[in-house]
Protein backbone atom coordinates (compact mmCIF):
# COMPACT_ATOMS: atom_id res chain seq x y z
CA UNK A 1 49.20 128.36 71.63
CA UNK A 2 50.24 131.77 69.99
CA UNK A 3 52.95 132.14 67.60
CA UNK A 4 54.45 129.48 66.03
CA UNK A 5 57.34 128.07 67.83
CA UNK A 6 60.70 127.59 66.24
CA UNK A 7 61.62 124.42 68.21
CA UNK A 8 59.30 122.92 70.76
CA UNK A 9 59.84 119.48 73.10
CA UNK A 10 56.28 117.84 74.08
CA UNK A 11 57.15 115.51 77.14
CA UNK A 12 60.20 115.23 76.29
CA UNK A 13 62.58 111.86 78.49
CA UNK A 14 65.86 110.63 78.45
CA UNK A 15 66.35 107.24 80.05
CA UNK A 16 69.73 105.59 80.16
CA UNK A 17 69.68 102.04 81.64
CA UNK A 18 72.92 100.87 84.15
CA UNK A 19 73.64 97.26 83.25
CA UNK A 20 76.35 95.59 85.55
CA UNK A 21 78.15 92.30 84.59
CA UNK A 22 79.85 91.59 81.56
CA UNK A 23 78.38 88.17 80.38
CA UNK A 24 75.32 88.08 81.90
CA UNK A 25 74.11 91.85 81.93
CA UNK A 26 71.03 92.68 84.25
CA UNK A 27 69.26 95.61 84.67
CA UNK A 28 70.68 97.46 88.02
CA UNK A 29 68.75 100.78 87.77
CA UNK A 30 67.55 103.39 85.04
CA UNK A 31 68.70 107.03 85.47
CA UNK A 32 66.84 109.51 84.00
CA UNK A 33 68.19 112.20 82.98
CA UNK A 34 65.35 113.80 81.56
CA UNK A 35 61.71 113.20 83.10
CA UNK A 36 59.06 114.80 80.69
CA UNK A 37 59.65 118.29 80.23
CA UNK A 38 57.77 120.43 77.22
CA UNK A 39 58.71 123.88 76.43
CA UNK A 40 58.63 126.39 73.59
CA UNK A 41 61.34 128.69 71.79
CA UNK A 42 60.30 131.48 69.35
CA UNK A 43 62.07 132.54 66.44
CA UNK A 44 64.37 134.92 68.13
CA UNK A 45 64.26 134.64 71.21
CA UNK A 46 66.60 132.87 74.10
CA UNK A 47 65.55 130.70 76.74
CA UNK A 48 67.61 129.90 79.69
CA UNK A 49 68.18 126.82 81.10
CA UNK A 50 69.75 126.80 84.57
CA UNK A 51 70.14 124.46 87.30
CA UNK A 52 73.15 123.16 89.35
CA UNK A 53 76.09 120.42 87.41
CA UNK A 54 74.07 117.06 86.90
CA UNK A 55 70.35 118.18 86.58
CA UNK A 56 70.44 116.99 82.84
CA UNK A 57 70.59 120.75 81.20
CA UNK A 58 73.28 119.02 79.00
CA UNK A 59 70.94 116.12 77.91
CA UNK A 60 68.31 118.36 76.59
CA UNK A 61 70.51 120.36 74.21
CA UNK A 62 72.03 117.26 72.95
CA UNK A 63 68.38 115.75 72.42
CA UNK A 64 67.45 118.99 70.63
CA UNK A 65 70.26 119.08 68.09
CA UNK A 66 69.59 114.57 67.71
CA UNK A 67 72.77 113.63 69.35
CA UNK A 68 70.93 111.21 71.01
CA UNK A 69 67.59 109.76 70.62
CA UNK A 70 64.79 110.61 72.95
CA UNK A 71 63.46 107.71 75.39
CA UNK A 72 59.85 109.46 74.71
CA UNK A 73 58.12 112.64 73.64
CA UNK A 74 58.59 114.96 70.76
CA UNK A 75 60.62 117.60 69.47
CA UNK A 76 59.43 119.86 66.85
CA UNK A 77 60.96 122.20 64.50
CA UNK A 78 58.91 124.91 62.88
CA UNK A 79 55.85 122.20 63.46
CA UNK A 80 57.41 118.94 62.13
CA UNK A 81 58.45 116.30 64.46
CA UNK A 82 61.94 115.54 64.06
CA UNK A 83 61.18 112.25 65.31
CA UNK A 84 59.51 111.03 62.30
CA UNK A 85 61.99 112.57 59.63
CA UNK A 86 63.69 110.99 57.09
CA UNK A 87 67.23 110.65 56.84
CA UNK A 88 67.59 113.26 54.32
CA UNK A 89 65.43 115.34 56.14
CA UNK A 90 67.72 115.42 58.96
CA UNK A 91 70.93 115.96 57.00
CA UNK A 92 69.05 119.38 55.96
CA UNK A 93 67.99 119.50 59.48
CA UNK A 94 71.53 119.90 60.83
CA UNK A 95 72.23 123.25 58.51
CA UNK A 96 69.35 124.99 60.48
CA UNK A 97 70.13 123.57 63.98
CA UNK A 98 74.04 123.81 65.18
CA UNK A 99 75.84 123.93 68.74
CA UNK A 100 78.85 125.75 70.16
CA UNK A 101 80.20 123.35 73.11
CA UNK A 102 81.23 124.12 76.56
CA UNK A 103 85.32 124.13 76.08
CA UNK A 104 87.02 125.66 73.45
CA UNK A 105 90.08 123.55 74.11
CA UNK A 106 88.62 120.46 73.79
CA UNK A 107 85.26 120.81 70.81
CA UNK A 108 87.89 121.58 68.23
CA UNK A 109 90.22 119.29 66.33
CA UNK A 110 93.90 120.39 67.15
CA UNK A 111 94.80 118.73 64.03
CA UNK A 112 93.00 121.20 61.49
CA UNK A 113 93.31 124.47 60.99
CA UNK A 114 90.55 127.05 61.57
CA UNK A 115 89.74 127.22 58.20
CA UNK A 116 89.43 123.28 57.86
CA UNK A 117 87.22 123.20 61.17
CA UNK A 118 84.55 126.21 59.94
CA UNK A 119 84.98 124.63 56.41
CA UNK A 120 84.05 121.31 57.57
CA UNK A 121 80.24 121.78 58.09
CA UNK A 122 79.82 123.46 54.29
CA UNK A 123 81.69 120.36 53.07
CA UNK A 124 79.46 117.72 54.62
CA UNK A 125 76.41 119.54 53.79
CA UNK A 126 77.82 120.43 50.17
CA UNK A 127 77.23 123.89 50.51
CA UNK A 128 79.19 126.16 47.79
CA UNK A 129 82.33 125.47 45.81
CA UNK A 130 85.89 125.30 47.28
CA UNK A 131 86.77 128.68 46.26
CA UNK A 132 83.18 130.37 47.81
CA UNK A 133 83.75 128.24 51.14
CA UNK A 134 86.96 129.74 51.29
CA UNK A 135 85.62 133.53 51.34
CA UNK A 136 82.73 132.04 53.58
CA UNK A 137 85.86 131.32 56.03
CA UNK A 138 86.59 134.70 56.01
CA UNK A 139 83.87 136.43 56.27
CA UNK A 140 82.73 134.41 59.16
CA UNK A 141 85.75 134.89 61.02
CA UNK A 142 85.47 138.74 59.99
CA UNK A 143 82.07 138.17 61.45
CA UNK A 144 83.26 136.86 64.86
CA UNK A 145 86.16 139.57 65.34
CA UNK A 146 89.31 137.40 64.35
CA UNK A 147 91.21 138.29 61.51
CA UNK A 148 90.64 136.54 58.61
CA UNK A 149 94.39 136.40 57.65
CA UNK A 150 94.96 133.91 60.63
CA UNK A 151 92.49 131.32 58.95
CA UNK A 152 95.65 128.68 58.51
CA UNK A 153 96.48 128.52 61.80
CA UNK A 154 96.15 126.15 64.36
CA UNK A 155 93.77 125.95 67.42
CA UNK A 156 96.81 125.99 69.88
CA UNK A 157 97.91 129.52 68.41
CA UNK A 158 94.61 130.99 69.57
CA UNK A 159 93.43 132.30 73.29
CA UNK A 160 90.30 130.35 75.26
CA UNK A 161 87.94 133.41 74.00
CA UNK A 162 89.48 133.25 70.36
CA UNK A 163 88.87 129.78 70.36
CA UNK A 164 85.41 129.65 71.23
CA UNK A 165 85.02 132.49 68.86
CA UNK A 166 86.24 129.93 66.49
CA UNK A 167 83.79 127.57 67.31
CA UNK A 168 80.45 130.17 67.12
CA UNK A 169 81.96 130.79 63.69
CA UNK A 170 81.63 126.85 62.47
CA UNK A 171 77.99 126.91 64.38
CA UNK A 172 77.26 129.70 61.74
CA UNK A 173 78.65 128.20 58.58
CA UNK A 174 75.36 126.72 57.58
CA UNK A 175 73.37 130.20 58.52
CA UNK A 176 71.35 128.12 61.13
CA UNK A 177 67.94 129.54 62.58
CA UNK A 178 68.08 128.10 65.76
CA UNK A 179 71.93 127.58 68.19
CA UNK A 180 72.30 125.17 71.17
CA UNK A 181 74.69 127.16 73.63
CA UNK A 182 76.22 124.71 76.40
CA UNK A 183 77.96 126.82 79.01
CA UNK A 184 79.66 128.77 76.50
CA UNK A 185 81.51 131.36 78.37
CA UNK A 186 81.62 129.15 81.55
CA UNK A 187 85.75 127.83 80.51
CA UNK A 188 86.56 131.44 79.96
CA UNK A 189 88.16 134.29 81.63
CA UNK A 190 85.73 136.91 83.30
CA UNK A 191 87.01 139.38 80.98
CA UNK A 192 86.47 137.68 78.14
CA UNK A 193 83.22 135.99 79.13
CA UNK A 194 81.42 139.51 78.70
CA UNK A 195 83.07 139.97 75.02
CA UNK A 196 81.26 136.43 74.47
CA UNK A 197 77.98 137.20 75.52
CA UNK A 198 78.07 140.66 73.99
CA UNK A 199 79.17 138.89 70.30
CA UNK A 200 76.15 136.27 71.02
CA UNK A 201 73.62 139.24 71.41
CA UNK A 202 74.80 141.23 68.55
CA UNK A 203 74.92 137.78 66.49
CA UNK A 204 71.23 136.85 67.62
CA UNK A 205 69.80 140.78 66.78
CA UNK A 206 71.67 140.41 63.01
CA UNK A 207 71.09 137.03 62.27
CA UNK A 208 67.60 136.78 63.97
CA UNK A 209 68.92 133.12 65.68
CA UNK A 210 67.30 132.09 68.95
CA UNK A 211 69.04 130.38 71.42
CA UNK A 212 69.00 127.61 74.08
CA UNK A 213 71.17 128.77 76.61
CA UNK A 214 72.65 126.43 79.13
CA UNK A 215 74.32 127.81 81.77
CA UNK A 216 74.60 127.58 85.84
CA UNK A 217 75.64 131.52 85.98
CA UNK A 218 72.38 133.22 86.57
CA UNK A 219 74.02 136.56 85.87
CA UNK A 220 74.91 135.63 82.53
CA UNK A 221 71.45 133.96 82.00
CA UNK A 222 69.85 137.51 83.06
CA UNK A 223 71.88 139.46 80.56
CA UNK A 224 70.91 137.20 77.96
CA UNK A 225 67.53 135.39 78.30
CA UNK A 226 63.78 136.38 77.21
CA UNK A 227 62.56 133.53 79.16
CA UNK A 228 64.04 131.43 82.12
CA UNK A 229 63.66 127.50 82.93
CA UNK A 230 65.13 126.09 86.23
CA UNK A 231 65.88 122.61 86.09
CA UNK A 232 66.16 119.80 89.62
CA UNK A 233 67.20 116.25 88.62
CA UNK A 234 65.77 116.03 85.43
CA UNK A 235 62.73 118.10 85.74
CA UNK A 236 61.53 121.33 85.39
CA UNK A 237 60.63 123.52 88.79
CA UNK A 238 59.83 127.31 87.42
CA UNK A 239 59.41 128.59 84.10
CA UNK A 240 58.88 132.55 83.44
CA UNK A 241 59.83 135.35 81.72
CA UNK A 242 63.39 136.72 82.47
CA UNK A 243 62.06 139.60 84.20
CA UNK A 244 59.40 138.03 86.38
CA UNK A 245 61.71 135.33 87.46
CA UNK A 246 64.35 137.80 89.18
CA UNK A 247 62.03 139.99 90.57
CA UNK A 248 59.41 137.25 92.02
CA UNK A 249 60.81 133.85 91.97
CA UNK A 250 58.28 131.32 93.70
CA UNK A 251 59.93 128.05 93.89
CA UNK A 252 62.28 127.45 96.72
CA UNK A 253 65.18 125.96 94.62
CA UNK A 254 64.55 128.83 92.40
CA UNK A 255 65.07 131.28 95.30
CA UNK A 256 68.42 129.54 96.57
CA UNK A 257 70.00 129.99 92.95
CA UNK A 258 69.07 133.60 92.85
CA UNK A 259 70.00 134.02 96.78
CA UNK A 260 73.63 134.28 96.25
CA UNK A 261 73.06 136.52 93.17
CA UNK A 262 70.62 139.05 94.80
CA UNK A 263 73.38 138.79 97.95
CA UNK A 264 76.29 139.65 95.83
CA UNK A 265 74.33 142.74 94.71
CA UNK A 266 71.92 144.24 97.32
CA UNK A 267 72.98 141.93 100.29
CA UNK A 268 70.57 140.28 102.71
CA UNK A 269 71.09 136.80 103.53
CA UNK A 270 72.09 134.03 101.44
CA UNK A 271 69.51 130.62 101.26
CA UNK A 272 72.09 127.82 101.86
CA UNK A 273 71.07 124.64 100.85
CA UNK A 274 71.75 121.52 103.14
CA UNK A 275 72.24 118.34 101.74
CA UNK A 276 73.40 116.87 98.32
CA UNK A 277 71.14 116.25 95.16
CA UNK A 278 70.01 113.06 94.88
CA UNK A 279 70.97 110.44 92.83
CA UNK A 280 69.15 110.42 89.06
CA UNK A 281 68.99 106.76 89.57
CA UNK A 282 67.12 107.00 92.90
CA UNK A 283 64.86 109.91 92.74
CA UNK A 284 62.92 110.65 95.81
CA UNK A 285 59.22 110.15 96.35
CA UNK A 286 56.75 113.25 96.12
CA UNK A 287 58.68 116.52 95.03
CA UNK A 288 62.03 115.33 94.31
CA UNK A 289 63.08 118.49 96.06
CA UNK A 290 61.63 118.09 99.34
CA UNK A 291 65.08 116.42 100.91
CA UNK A 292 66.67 119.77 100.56
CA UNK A 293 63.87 122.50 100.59
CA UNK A 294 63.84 124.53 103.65
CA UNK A 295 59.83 124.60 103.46
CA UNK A 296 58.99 121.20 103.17
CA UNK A 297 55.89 119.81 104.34
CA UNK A 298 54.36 116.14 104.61
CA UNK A 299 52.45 116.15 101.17
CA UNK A 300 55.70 117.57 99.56
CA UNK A 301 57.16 114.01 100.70
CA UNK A 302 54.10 111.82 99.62
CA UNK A 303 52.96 113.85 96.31
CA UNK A 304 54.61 114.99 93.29
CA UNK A 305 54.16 118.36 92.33
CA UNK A 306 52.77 119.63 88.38
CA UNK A 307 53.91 122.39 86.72
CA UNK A 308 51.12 125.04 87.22
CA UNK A 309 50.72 128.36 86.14
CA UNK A 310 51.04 131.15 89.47
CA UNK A 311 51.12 133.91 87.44
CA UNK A 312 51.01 136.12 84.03
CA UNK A 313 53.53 133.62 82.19
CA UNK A 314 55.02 132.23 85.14
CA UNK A 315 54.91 128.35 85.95
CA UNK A 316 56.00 126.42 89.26
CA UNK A 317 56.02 122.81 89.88
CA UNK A 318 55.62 123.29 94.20
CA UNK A 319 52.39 122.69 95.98
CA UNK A 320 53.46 125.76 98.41
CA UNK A 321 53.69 128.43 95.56
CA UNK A 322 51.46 131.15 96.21
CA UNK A 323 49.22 131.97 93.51
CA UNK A 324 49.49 135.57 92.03
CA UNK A 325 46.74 136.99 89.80
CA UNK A 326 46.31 134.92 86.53
């Protein structure tokens, strides 16, 4: 399959069961969150994961970085399967994989100060003495464009982008290879949301980290993605290189996202979807789509679409994408 991937999922699901009643607890539906995906991530490079709030982009950066435990499938890192690894093996696991949460307000502990908070993972890890995770502080928050004198102060005395800024520094305590980005610029000011993306590029070129980068802004994804994935209710609908994606997007849901984007910029009409997603825990039959796509047809509502390649590094899950040459 070419190079060998940094991180890779293989069919990867995420099941959560709804129980109702408190004594006597039955089975009232399974949501899934996640409905066997597989995709690759190179050393160095980003891919983007879009798709609109609820899809389950959340749930597969969470199952990357073992916050919660796969229903099925694997995830590997640099070819072993994290699945099978010892506890140990994890604990060393977590200084090469680390996340940087959605709100900045809310990821960090209001009770510590910065230095305790990018301290922390070097502690649990055991990484350095006292006096060496001290200078670490600084030079991380050097790194990240705070000043390193303001290392004793308090998450409240800090700005939404200087407190996410706080939080990429902890993520690179442990020099990880590989950085889990959930909506990171998505609490922030427009301002400051290009000073965050422009710190996560420079970071990514020095420190050779690639990224998973979850996000619903698909002008931030196109500033900072090699390769795109759209996500519907769990599932994967297009997958393709950044480039190839924005100019030639084949899957209807794929073209509604990038409708209001290409409208902003060169105008042309906007693809409004009608309807609301459907529930996780009551997925339509055939493509799970079809109840919104402005192109259905009747084996769109009877069979289930694969992902199948359409084009030089381009995949689409839609029995109407046209086929480009391979």
């Amino acid at each position: 399959m070419g190079d060998l991937a940094l991180i890779e999922a293989i069919h990867l699901s995420k099941v959560f069961p709804m129980y109702e009643g408190f004594i006597f607890r039955r089975l009232r539906a399974e949501l899934k969150a996640v409905d066997d995906i597989s995709f690759r991530i190179l050393p160095g490079e980003t891919l983007g994961l879009v798709g609109e709030s609820g899809c389950g982009k959340t749930t597969v950066g969470k199952l990357l970085m073992c916050l919660m435990a796969a229903t099925s499938g694997q995830i590997l890192f640099r070819g072993k399967d994290v699945g099978t690894m010892q506890k140990e093996d994890l604990l060393q696991l977590r200084g090469q994989m680390q996340m940087v949460f959605q709100d900045p307000y809310s990821s960090l502990n209001p009770r510590k100060t910065v230095a305790e908070i990018i301290e922390y993972p070097l502690r649990v890890l055991g990484r350095l003495g006292k006096a060496s995770r001290q200078d670490r502080v600084h030079e991380l928050l050097d790194l990240v464009g705070l000043n390193p004198h303001h290392a004793n102060r308090y998450p409240h005395q800090f700005s939404g982008g200087q407190r996410q800024r706080v939080g990429i520094a902890r993520a690179l305590a442990v020099d990880p290879l590989f950085i889990v980005l959930d909506e990171p610029v998505s609490a922030l000011d427009v301002s400051v949301q290009a000073q965050i993306i422009n710190l996560l590029m420079d970071l990514q070129e020095d420190l050779e980290l690639s990224y998973l980068f979850i996000s619903h802004d698909l002008n931030v994804v196109e500033h900072l993605s090699n390769k795109v994935a759209v996500m519907y209710l769990g599932k994967f609908v297009e997958v393709a290189n950044r480039d190839e994606l924005f100019r030639n997007p084949k899957h209807p849901y794929t073209r509604s996202l990038l409708s209001a984007v290409l409208t902003d910029r060169d105008g042309g009409e906007e693809i409004v979807l009608e309807g609301e997603i459907p529930s996780p825990t009551e997925i339509p039959m055939g493509c799970r789509f079809h109840t919104r796509c402005y192109m259905v047809e009747d084996i769109c509502r009877e069979i289930e679409p694969v992902m199948e390649k359409k084009g030089p590094g381009h995949e689409v899950a839609c029995h109407l994408a046209r086929q480009d040459e391979v």
